[in-house]
Protein backbone atom coordinates (compact mmCIF):
# COMPACT_ATOMS: atom_id res chain seq x y z
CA UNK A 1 -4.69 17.15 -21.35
CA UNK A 2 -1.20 17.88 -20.12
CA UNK A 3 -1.33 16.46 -16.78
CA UNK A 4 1.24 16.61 -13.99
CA UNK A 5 1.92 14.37 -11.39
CA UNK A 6 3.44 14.74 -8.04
CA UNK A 7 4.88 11.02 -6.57
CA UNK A 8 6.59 8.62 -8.17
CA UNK A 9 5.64 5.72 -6.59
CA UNK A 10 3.80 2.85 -6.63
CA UNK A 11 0.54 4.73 -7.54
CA UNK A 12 2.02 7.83 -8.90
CA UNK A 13 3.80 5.66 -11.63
CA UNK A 14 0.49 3.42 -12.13
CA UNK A 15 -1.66 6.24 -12.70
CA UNK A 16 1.09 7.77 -15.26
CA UNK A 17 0.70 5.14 -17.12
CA UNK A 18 -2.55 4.82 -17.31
CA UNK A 19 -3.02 8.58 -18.49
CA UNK A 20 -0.48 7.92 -21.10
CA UNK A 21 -3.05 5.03 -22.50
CA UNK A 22 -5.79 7.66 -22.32
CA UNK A 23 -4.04 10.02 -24.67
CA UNK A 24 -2.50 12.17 -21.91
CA UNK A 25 0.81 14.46 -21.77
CA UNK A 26 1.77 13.69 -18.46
CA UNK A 27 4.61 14.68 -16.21
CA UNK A 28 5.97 12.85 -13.41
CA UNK A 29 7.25 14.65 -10.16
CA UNK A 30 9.69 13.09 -7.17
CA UNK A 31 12.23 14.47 -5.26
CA UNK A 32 13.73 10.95 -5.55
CA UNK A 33 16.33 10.12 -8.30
CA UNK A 34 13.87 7.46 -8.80
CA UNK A 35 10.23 5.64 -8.80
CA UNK A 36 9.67 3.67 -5.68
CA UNK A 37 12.42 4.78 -3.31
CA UNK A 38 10.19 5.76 -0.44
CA UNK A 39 6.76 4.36 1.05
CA UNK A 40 6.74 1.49 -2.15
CA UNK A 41 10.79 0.39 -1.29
CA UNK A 42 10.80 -2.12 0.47
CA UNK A 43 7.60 -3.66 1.38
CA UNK A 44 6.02 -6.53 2.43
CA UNK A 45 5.93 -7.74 -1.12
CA UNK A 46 2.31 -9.40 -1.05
CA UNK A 47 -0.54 -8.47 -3.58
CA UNK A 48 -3.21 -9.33 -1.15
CA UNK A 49 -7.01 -9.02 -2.64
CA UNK A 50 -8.20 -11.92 0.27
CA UNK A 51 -6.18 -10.30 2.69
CA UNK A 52 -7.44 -6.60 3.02
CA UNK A 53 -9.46 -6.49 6.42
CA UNK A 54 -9.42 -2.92 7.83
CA UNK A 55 -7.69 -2.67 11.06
CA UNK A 56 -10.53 -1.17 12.70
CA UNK A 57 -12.21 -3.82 14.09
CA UNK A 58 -14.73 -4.42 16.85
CA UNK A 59 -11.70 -5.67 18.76
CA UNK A 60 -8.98 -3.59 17.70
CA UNK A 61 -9.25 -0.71 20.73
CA UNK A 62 -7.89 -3.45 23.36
CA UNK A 63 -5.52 -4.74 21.37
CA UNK A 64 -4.05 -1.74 21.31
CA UNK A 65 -4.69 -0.38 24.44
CA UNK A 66 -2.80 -3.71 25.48
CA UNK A 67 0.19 -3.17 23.33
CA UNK A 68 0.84 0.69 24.34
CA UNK A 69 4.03 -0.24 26.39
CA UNK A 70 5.48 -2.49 24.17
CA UNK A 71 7.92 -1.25 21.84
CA UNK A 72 7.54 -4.45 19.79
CA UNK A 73 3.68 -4.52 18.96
CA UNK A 74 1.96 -4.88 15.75
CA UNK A 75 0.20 -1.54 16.42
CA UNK A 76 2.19 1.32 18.28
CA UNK A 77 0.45 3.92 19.34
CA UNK A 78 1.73 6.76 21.21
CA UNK A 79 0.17 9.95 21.94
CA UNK A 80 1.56 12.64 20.67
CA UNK A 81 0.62 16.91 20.68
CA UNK A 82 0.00 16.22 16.93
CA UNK A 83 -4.33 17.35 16.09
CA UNK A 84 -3.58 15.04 12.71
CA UNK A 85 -3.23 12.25 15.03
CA UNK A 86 -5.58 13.08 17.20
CA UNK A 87 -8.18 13.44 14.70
CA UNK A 88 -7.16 10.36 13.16
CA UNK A 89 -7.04 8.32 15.84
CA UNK A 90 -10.56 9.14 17.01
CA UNK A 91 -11.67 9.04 13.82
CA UNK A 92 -10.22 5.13 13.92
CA UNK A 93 -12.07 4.34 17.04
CA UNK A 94 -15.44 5.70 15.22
CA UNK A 95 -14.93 2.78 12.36
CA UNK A 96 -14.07 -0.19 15.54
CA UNK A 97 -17.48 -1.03 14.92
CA UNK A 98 -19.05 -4.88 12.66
CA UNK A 99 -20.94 -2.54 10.43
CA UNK A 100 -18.26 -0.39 9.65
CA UNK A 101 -15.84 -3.32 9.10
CA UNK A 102 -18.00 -4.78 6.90
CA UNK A 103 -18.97 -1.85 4.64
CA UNK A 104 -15.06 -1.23 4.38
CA UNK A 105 -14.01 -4.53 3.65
CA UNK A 106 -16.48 -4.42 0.47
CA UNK A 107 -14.74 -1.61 -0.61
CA UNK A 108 -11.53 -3.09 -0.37
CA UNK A 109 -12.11 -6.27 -1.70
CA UNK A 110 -13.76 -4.66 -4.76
CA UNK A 111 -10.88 -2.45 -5.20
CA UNK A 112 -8.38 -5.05 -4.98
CA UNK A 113 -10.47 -7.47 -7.37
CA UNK A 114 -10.52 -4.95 -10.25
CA UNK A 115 -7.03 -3.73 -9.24
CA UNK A 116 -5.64 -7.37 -9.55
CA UNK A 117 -7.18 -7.65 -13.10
CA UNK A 118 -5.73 -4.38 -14.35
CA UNK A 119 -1.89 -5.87 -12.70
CA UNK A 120 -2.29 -9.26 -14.61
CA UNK A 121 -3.08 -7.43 -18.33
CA UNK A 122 -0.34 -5.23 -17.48
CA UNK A 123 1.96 -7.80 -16.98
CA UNK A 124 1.06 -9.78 -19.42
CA UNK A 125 1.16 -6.14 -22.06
CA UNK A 126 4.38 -5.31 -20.69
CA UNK A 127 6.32 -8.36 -19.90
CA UNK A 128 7.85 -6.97 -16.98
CA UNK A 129 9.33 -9.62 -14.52
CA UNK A 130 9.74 -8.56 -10.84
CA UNK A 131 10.26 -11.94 -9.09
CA UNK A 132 6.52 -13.35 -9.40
CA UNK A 133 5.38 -15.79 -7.43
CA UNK A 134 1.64 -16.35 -7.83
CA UNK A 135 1.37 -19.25 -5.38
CA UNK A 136 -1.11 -17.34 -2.84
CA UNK A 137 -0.93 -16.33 0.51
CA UNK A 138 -0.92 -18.41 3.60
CA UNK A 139 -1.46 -16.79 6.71
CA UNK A 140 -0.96 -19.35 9.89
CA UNK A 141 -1.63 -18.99 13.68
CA UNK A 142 -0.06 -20.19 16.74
CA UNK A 143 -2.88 -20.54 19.30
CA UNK A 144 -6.53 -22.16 19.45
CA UNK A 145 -8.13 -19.31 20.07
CA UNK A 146 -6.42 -17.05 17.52
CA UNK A 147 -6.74 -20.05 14.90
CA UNK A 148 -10.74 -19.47 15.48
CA UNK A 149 -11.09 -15.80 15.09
CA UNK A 150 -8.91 -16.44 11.98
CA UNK A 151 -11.57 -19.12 10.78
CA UNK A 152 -14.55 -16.08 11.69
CA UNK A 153 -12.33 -13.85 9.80
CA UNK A 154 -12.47 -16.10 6.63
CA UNK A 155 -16.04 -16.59 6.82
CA UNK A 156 -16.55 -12.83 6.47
CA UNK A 157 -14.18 -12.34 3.64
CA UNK A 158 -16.45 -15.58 1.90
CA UNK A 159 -19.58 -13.77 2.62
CA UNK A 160 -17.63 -10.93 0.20
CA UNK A 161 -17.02 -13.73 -2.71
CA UNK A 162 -13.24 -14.01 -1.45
CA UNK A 163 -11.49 -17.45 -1.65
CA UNK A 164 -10.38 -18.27 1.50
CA UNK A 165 -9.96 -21.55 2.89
CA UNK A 166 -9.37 -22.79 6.34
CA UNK A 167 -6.55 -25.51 6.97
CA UNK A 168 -5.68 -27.58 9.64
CA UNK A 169 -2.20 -27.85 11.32
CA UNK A 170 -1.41 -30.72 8.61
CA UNK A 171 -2.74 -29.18 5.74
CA UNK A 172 -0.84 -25.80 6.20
CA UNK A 173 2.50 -28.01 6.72
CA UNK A 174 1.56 -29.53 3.14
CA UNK A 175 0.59 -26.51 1.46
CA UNK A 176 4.24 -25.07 2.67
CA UNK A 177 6.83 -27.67 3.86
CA UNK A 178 9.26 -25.22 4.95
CA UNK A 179 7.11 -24.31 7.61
CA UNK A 180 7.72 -28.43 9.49
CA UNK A 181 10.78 -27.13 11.36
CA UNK A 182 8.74 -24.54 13.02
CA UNK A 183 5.99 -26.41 13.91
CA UNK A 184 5.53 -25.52 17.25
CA UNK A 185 4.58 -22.19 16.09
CA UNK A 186 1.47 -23.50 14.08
CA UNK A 187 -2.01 -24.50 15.20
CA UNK A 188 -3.85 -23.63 11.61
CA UNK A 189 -3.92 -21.55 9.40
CA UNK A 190 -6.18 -19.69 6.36
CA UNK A 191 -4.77 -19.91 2.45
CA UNK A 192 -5.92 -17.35 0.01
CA UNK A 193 -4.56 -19.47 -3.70
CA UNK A 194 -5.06 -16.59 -6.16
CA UNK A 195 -3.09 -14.17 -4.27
CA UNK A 196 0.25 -13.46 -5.42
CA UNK A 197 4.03 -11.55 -3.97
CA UNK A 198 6.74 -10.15 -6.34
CA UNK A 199 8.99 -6.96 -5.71
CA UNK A 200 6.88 -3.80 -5.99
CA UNK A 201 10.31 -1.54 -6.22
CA UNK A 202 11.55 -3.49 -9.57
CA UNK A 203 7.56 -3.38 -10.63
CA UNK A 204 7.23 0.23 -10.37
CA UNK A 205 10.73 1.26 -11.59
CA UNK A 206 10.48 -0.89 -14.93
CA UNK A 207 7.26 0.59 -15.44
CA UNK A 208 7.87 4.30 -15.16
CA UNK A 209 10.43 3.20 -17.61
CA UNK A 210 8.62 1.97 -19.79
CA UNK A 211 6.15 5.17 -19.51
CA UNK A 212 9.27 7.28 -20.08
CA UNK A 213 10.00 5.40 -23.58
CA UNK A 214 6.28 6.43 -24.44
CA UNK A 215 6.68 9.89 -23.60
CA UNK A 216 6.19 10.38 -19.99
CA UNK A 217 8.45 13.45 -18.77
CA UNK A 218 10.47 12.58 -15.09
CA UNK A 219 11.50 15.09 -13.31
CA UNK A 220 13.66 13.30 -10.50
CA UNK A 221 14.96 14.91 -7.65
CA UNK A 222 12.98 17.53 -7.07
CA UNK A 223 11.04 18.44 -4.42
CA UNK A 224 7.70 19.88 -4.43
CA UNK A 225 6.74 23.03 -2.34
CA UNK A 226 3.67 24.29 -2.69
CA UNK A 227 0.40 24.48 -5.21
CA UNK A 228 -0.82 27.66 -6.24
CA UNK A 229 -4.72 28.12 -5.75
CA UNK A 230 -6.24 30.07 -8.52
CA UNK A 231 -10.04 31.16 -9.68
CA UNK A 232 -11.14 29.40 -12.57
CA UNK A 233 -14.42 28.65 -14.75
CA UNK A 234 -15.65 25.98 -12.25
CA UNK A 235 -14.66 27.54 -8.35
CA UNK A 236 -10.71 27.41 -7.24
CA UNK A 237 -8.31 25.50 -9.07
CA UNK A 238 -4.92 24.56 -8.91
CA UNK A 239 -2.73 27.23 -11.39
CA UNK A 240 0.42 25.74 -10.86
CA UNK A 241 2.98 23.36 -8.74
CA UNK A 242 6.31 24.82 -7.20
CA UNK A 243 9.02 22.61 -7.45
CA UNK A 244 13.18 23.01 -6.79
CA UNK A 245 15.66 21.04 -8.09
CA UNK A 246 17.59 19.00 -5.58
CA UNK A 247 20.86 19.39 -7.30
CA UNK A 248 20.77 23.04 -8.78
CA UNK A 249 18.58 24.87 -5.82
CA UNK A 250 16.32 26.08 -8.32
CA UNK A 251 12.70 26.59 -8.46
CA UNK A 252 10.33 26.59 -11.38
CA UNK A 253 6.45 26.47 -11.84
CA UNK A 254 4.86 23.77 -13.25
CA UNK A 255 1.72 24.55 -15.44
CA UNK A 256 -0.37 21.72 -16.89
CA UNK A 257 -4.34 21.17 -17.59
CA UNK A 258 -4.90 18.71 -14.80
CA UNK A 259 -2.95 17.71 -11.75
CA UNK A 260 -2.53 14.35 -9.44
CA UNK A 261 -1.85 14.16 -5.93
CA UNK A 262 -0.19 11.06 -4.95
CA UNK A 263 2.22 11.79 -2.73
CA UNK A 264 0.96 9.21 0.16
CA UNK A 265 1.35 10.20 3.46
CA UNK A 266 2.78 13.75 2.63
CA UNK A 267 -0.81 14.52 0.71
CA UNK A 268 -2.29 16.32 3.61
CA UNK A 269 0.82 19.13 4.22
CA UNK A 270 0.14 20.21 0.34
CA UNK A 271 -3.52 20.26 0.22
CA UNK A 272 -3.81 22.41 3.15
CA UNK A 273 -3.06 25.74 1.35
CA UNK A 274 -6.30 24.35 -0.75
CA UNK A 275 -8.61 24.35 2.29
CA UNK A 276 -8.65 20.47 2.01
CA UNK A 277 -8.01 17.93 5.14
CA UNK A 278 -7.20 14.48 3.83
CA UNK A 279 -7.93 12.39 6.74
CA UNK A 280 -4.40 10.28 6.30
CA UNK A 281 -1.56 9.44 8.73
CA UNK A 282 1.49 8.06 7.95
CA UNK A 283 2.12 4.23 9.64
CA UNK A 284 5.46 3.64 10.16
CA UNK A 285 6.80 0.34 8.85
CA UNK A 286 9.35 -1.56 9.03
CA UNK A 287 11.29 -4.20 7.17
CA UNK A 288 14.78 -6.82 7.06
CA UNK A 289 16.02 -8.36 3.78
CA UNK A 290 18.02 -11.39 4.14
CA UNK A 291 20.00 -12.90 1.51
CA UNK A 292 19.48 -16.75 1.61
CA UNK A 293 21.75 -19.26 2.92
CA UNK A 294 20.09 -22.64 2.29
CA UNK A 295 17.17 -21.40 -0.35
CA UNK A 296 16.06 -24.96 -0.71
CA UNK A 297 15.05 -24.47 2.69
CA UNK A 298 12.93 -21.43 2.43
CA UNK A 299 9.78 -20.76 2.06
CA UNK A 300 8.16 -19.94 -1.67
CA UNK A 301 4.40 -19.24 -0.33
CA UNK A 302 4.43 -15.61 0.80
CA UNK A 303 3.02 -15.72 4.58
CA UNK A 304 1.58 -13.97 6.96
CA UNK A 305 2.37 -14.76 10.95
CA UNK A 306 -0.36 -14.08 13.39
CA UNK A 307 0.99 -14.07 16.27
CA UNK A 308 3.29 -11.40 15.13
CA UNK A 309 2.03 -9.56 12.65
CA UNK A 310 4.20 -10.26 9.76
CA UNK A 311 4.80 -11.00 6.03
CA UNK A 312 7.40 -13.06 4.83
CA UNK A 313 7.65 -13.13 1.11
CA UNK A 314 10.36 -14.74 -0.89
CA UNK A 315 12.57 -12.59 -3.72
CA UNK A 316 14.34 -14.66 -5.67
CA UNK A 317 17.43 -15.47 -3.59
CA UNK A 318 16.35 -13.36 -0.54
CA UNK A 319 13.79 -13.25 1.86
CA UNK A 320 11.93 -9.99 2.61
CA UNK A 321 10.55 -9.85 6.51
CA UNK A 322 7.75 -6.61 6.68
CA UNK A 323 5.10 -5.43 9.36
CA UNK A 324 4.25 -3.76 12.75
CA UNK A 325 3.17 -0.09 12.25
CA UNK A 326 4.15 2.66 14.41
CA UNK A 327 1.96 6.29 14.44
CA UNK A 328 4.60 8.64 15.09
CA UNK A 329 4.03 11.26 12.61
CA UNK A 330 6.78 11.58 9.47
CA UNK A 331 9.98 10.56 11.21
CA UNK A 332 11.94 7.71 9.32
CA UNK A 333 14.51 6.94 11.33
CA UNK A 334 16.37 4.06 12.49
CA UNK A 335 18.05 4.29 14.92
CA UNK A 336 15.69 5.14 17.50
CA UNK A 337 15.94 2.75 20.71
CA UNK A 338 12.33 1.39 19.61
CA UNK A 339 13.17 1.20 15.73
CA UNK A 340 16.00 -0.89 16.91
CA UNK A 341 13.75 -2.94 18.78
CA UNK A 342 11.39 -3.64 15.79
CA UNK A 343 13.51 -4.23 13.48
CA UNK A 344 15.36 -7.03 15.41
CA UNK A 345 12.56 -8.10 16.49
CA UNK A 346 11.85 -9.19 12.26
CA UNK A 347 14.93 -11.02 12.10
CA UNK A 348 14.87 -12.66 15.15
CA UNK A 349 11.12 -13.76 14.53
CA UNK A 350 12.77 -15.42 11.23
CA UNK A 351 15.42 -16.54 12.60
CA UNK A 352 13.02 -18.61 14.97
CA UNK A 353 10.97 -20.10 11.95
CA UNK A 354 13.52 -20.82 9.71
CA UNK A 355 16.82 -21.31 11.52
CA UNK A 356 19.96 -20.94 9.48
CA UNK A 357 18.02 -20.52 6.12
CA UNK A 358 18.86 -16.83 5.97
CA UNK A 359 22.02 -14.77 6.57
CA UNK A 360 21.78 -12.33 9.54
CA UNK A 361 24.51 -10.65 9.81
CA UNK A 362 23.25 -8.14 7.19
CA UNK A 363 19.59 -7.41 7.33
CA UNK A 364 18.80 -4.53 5.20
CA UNK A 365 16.27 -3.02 7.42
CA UNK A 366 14.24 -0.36 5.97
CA UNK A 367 11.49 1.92 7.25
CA UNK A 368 8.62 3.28 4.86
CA UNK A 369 5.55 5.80 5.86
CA UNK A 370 2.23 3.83 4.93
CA UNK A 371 -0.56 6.74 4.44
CA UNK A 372 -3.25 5.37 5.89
CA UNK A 373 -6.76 6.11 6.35
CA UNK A 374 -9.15 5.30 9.44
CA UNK A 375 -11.29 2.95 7.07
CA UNK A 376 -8.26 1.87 5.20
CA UNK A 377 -10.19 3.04 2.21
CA UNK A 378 -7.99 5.29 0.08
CA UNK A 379 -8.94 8.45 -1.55
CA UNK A 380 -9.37 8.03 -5.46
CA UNK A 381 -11.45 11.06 -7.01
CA UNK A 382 -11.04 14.75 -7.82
CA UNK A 383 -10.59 17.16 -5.10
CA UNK A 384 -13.46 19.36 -3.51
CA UNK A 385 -11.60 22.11 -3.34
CA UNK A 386 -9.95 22.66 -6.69
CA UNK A 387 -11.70 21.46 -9.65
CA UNK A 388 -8.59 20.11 -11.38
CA UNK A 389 -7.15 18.32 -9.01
CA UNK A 390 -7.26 14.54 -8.88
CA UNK A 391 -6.05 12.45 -5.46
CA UNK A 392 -4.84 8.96 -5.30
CA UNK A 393 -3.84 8.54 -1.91
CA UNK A 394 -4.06 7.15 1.75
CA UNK A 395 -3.57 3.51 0.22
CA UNK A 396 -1.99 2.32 3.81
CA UNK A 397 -0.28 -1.20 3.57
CA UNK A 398 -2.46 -1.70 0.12
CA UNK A 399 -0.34 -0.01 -2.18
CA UNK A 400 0.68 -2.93 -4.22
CA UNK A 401 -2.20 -4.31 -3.82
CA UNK A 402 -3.96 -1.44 -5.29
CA UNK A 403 -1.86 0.11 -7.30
CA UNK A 404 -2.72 -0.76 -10.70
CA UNK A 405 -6.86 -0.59 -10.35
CA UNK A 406 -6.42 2.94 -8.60
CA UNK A 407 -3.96 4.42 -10.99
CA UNK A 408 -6.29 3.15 -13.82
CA UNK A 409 -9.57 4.08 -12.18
CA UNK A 410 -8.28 7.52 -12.03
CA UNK A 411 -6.82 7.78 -15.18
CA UNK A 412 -10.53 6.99 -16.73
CA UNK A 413 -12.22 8.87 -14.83
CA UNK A 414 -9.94 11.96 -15.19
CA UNK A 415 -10.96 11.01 -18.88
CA UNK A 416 -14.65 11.09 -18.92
CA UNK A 417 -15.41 7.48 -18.54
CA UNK A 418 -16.62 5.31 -15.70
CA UNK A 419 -14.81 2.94 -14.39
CA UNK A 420 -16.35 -0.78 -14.07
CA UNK A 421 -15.68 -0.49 -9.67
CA UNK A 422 -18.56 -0.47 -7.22
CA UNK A 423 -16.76 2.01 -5.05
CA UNK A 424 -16.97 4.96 -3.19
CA UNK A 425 -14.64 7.54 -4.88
CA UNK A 426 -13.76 10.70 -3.76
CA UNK A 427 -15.59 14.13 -4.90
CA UNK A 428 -18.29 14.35 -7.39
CA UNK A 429 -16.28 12.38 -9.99
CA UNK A 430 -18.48 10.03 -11.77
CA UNK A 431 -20.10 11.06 -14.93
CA UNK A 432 -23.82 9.64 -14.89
CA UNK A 433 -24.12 9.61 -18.62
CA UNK A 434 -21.05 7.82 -19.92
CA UNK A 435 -20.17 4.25 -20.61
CA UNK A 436 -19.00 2.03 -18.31
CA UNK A 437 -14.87 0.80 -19.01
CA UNK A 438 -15.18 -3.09 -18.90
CA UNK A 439 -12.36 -5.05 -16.90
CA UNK A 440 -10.02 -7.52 -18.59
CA UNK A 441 -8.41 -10.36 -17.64
């Protein structure tokens, strides 16, 4: 098939490249001069299989019912006249509930398992380096009674065949040294060993070059406008994308056999014309990269601070600082009195842990649009509306961590096969009949 599709990202480029291994003529669509520039930027760096609760949780409605006025919180929520929100949110508050948490965090963790597997052969296929450190995650807590719900946390995710193992103060100190200076700030912690971190931007850009050398067609900087429903054999179908070149003004239709929607948190606005709601909202993120002062003195294990809500993942000779989400529809600015506040409030949170390690004075702070989903279960499967079109979306803060096993359970089942994933894709996608693909290490 000649198949077109519309993102470049993370999961846009995965999912090329995955078609190109099926056989596919596929074309690649971003109004970016290019891959990653947007939501897959500047993340949080961490490939995170153990670490892929849902944020709907039995507890999460206080939490952020407590942290409405606070322009710092992990979870910002303010009500806006926006019905996508709306919906969203309520939808959010219907999956606060132990079964629902539970039933998602399978998902996720069987996602990110056969996700992981498909990263590690491609790296090892492709030999692309993108600072690598597979040393794990370790995610550590200030408090007593946040160290416990951590330990409950980990005993759920074990109950789900995940590896994660609960430290004391001492061990966490051992496991990452760095950490002894900030002491004070650690009661425990939980340590997931066969998670990784490496930089998803230099990932995703060396890849879509590579995809380009084997024939993928990029068409950078161009936006996309609008798909064009059509009758066909099997119900509506899409007959064509509208895209305009960002440096000429203009516009030109895009035919192909098959299309792919994976254009994250902008999905929703191009499906409508389709009939189709996709039940994502963007989660505004934030992030400061610090060059290093004293790297000897950094941390290597990429970490995750409760008590604010963090990562902190080393790059090489810099230090990326990424979290808090924000549900204020598609703005991505900066300069905002509360973007201000977030962001310093990364550095300043560093700054506390590891004083002097990292140069200040130029942060790099970035803001990205996660797509997110109520369950935090993306949407991976062909579209009810138009028979062929394929979505591979709503990925939230997962995208690395799901990039490769979503781009490549797409790609096979766009192909007629069935991928080896217990998981609940989108659409009437899986073909009864047909052989199972088999996972590879």
């Amino acid at each position: 098939m000649k198949v077109i599709v519309l993102g470049a990202g993370i999961i846009g480029v995965h999912t090329a490249w995955y078609l190109l291994e099926q056989g596919h003529d596929v074309v690649v669509v971003d109004r970016q001069p290019d891959a990653a520039l947007e939501t897959s930027f500047a993340n949080g760096a961490q490939i995170s299989v153990c670490f892929c609760e849902p944020w709907a949780n039995a507890g999460a409605p206080f939490k952020v019912a407590k942290w409405l006025l606070r322009d710092d919180a992990p979870l910002l929520f303010r009500p806006r006249l926006d019905p996508a929100q709306w919906r969203w949110g309520l939808s959010f508050l219907g999956q606060c509930t132990t079964a629902a948490f539970e039933r998602n965090v399978e998902q996720l963790v069987h996602l990110g398992r056969y996700s992981h597997e498909s990263l590690k052969s491609l790296v090892a296929q492709t030999g692309i380096e993108y600072n690598r450190l597979e040393r794990g995650i370790l995610h550590f807590f200030g408090s007593q009674a946040d160290f416990e719900a951590g330990a409950q946390g980990a005993e759920i995710m074990r109950r789900h065949g995940v590896d994660r193992r609960v430290l004391s103060r001492d061990e966490v100190l051992a496991i990452e040294p760095a950490l002894r200076n900030a002491s004070q700030y650690v009661h425990g912690g939980t340590y997931t060993p066969s998670d990784e971190s490496g930089d998803a931007r230099v990932f995703t850009q060396a890849l879509a070059r590579l995809a380009a050398r084997r024939g993928a067609q990029f068409l950078w900087n161009h936006d996309i406008n609008l798909l064009q429903p059509q009758a066909g054999a099997h119900g509506q179908e899409v007959g064509g994308v509208k895209v305009t070149s960002r440096e000429t003004g203009e516009s030109q239709w895009l035919k192909g056999d098959a299309y792919v929607m994976a254009l994250a948190s902008y999905a929703p606005g191009l499906m409508k014309p389709l009939g189709e709601t996709l039940n994502i909202y963007p989660a505004k993120g934030y992030s400061a990269t610090l060059r290093l002062l004293k790297p000897e003195q950094a941390s290597t294990i990429s970490l995750l601070d409760d008590a604010r809500k963090i990562a902190i993942s080393r790059l090489g000779d810099h230090v990326r600082i990424a979290g808090t989400a924000e549900l204020v529809g598609l703005d991505t600015s900066l300069d905002s009195p509360t973007s201000k506040v977030r962001c310093e409030s990364l550095v300043r949170r560093y700054e506390e842990l590891f004083p002097g390690v990292a140069d200040t004075s130029e942060p790099n702070f970035w803001t990205g649009l996660r797509p997110s989903t109520p369950t935090n279960v993306p949407y991976i499967g062909r579209s009810e509306k138009a028979s062929n079109l394929w979505i591979n979306a709503g990925h939230g803060t997962l995208g690395w961590t799901h990039g490769a096993g979503s781009g490549r359970a797409l790609a096979e089942l766009m192909s007629g096969l069935r991928p080896e994933l217990n998981f609940g894709f989108y659409g009437d996608v899986l073909p009864a009949a047909r052989p199972r693909t088999v996972v590879t290490a």
